[in-house]
C-alpha atoms as a PDB file:
ATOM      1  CA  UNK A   1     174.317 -10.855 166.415  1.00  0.00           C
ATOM      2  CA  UNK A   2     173.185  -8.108 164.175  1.00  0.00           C
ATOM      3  CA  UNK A   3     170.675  -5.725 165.444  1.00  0.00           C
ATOM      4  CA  UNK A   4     167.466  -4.326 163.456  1.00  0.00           C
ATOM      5  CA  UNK A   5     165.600  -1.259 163.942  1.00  0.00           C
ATOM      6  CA  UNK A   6     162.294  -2.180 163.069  1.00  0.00           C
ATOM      7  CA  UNK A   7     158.900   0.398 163.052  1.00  0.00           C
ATOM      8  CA  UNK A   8     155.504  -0.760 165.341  1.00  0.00           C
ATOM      9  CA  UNK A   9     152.969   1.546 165.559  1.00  0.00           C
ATOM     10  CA  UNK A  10     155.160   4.906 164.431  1.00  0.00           C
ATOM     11  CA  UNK A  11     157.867   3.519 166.778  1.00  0.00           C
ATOM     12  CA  UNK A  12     161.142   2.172 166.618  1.00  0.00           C
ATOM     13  CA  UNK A  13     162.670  -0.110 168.325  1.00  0.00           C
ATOM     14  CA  UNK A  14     166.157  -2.269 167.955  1.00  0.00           C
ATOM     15  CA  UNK A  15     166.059  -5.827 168.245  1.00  0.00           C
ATOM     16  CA  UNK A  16     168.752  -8.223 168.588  1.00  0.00           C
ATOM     17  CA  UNK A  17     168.384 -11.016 165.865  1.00  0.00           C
ATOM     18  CA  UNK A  18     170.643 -14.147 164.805  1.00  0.00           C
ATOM     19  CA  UNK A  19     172.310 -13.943 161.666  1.00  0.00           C
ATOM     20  CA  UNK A  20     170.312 -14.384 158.400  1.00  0.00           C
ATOM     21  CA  UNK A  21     167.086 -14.270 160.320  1.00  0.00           C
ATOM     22  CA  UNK A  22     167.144 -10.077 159.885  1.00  0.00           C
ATOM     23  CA  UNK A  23     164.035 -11.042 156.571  1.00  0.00           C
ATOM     24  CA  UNK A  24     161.975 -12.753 158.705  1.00  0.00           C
ATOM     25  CA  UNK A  25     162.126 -10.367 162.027  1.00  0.00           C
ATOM     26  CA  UNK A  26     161.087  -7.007 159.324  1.00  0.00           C
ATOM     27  CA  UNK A  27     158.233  -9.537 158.247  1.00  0.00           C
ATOM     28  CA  UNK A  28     157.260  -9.946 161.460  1.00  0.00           C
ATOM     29  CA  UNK A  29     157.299  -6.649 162.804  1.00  0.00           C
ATOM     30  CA  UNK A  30     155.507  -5.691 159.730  1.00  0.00           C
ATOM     31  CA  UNK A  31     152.553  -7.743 160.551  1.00  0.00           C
ATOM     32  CA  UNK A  32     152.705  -6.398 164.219  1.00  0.00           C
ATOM     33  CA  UNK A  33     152.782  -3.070 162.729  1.00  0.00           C
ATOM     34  CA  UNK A  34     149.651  -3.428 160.610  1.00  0.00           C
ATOM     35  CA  UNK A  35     147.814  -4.446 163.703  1.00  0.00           C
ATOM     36  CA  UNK A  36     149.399  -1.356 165.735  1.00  0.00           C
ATOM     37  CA  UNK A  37     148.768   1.397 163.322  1.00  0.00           C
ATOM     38  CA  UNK A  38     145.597   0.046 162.890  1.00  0.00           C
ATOM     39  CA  UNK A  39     144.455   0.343 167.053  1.00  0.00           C
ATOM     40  CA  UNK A  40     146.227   3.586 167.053  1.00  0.00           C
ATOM     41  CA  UNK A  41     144.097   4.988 163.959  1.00  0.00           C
ATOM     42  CA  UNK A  42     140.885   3.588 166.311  1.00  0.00           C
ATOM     43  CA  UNK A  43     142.454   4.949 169.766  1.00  0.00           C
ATOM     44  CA  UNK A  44     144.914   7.165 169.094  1.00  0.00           C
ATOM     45  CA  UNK A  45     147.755   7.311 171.118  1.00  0.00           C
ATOM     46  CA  UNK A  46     148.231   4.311 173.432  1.00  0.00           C
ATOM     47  CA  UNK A  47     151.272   3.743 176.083  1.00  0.00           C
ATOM     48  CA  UNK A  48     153.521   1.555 174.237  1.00  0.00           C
ATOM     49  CA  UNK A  49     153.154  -1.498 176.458  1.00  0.00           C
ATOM     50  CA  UNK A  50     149.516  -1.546 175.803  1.00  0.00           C
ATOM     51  CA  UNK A  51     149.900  -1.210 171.865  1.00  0.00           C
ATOM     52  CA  UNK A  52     152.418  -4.088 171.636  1.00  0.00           C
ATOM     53  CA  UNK A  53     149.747  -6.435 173.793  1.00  0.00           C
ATOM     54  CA  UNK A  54     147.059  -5.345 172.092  1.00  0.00           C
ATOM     55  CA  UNK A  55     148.715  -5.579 168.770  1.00  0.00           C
ATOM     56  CA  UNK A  56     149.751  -9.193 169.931  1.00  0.00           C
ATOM     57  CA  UNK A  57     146.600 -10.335 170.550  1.00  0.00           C
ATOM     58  CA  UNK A  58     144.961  -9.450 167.788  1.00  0.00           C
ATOM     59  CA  UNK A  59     147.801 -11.385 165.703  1.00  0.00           C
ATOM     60  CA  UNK A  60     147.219 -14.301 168.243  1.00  0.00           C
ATOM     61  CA  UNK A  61     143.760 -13.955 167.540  1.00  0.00           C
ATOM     62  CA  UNK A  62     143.832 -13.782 163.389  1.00  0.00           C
ATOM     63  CA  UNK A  63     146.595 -16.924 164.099  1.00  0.00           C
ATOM     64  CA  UNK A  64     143.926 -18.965 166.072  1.00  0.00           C
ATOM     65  CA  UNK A  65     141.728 -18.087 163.241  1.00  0.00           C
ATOM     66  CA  UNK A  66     144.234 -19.491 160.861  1.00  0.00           C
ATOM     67  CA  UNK A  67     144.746 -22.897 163.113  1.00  0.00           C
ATOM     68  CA  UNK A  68     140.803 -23.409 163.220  1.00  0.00           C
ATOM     69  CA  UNK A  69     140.963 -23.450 159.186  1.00  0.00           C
ATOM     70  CA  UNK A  70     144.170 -25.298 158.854  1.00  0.00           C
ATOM     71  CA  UNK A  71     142.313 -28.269 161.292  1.00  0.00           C
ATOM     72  CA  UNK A  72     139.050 -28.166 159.563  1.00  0.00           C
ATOM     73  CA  UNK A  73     141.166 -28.185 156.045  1.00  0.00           C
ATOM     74  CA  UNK A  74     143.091 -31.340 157.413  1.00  0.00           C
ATOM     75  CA  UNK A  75     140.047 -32.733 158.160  1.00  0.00           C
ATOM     76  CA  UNK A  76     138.287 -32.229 155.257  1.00  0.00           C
ATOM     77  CA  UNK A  77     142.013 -33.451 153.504  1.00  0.00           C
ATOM     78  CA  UNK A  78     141.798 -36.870 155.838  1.00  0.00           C
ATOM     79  CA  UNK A  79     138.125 -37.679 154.713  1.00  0.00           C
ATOM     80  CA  UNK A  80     138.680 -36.972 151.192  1.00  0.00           C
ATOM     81  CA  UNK A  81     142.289 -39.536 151.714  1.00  0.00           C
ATOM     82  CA  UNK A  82     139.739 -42.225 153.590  1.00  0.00           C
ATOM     83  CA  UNK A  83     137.387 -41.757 150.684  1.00  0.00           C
ATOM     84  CA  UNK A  84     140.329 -42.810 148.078  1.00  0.00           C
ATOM     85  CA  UNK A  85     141.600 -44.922 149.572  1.00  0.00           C
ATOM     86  CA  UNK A  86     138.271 -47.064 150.476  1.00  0.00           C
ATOM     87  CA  UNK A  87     137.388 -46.338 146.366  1.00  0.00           C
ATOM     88  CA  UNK A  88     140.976 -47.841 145.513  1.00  0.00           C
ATOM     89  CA  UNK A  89     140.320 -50.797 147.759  1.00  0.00           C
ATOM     90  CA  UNK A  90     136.880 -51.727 146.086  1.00  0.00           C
ATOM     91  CA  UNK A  91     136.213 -54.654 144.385  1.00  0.00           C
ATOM     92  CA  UNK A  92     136.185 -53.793 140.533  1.00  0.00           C
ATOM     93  CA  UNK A  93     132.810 -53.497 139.455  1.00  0.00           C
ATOM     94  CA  UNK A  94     131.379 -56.556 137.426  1.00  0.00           C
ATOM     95  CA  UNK A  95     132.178 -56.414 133.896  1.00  0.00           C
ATOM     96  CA  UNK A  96     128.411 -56.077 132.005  1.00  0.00           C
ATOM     97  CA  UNK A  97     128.107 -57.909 128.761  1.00  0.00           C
ATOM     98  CA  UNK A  98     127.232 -55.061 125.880  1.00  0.00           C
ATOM     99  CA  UNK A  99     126.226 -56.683 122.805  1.00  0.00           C
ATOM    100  CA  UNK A 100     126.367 -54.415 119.948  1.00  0.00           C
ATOM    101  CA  UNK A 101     124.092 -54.925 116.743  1.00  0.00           C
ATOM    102  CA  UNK A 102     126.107 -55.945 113.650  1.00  0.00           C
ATOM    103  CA  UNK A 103     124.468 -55.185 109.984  1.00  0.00           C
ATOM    104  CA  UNK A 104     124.704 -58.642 108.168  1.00  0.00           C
ATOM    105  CA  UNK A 105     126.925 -58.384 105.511  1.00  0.00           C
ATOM    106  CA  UNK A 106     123.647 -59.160 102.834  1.00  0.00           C
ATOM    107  CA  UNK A 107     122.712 -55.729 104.005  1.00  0.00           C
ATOM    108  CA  UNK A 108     125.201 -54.042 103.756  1.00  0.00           C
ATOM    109  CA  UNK A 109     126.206 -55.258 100.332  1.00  0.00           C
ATOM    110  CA  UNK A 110     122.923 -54.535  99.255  1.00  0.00           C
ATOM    111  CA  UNK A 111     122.418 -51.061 100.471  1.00  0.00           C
ATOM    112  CA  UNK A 112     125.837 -50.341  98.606  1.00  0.00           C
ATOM    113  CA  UNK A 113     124.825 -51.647  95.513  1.00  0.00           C
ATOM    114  CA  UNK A 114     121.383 -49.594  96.031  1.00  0.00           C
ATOM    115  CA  UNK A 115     123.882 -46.508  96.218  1.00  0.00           C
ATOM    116  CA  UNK A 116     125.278 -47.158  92.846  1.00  0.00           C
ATOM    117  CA  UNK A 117     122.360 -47.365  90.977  1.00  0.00           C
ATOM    118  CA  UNK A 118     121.267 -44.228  92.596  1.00  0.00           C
ATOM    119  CA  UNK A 119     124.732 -42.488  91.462  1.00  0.00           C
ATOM    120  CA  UNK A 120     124.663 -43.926  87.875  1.00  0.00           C
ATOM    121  CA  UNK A 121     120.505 -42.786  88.285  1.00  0.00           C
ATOM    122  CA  UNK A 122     121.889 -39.382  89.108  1.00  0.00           C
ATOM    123  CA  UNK A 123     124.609 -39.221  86.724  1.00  0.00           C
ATOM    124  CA  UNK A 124     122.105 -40.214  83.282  1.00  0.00           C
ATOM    125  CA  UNK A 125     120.018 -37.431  84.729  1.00  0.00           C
ATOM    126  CA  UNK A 126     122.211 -34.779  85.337  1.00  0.00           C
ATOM    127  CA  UNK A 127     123.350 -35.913  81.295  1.00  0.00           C
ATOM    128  CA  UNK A 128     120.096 -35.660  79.801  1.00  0.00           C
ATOM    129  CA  UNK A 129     119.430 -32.125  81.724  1.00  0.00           C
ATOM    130  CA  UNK A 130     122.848 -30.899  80.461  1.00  0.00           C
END
């Protein structure tokens, strides 16, 4: 079992760990660290005992913190599943019947032959100008 000398609160101390897990202890401590320097730069120097518990529980506080927001995430998750799944198990809406206009084809034939006089109209014009 490898041991670690980790750093709380300007202190070090050396902690048995199991093999592989040496990452995740230095993460730890780190965190535990941030909340010790942090009540010794408020009360200076405290016994060591009452920096570790203090430390402790204000990690045990910012992780009840972190549960509260987890549950009302997974709750807010759950409602969100509910609401898909009660929109995926709705009746299809009824179809509407859209009817669309449709130029008859007199019209349009006509309005195209309108649009080649008005070409051959332009084109004499633009001759007799030029």
């Amino acid at each position: 079992m490898p041991e670690v000398t980790i750093a709380i609160g300007g202190r070090d101390f050396t902690v048995a760990c199991q093999d592989g897990e040496e990452q995740y202890l230095h993460a730890a401590a780190a965190l535990l660290d941030t909340e010790a320097t942090a009540l010794t730069g408020q009360a200076g120097r405290l016994p060591e005992n009452r920096m570790l518990l203090m430390s402790g529980l204000m990690l045990a506080d910012k992780a009840a913190g972190l549960e509260d927001q987890l549950r009302a995430a997974e709750d807010r998750a759950a409602a969100a599943e509910a609401e898909a799944a009660r929109l995926r198990n709705a009746p299809s809406p009824v179809a509407e019947r859209v009817e669309v206009p449709v130029i008859p084809e007199a019209v349009t034939d006509s309005l195209a032959e309108l649009a080649a006089r008005a070409e051959a109209l332009a084109e004499t014009v633009e001759e007799r100008a030029g």
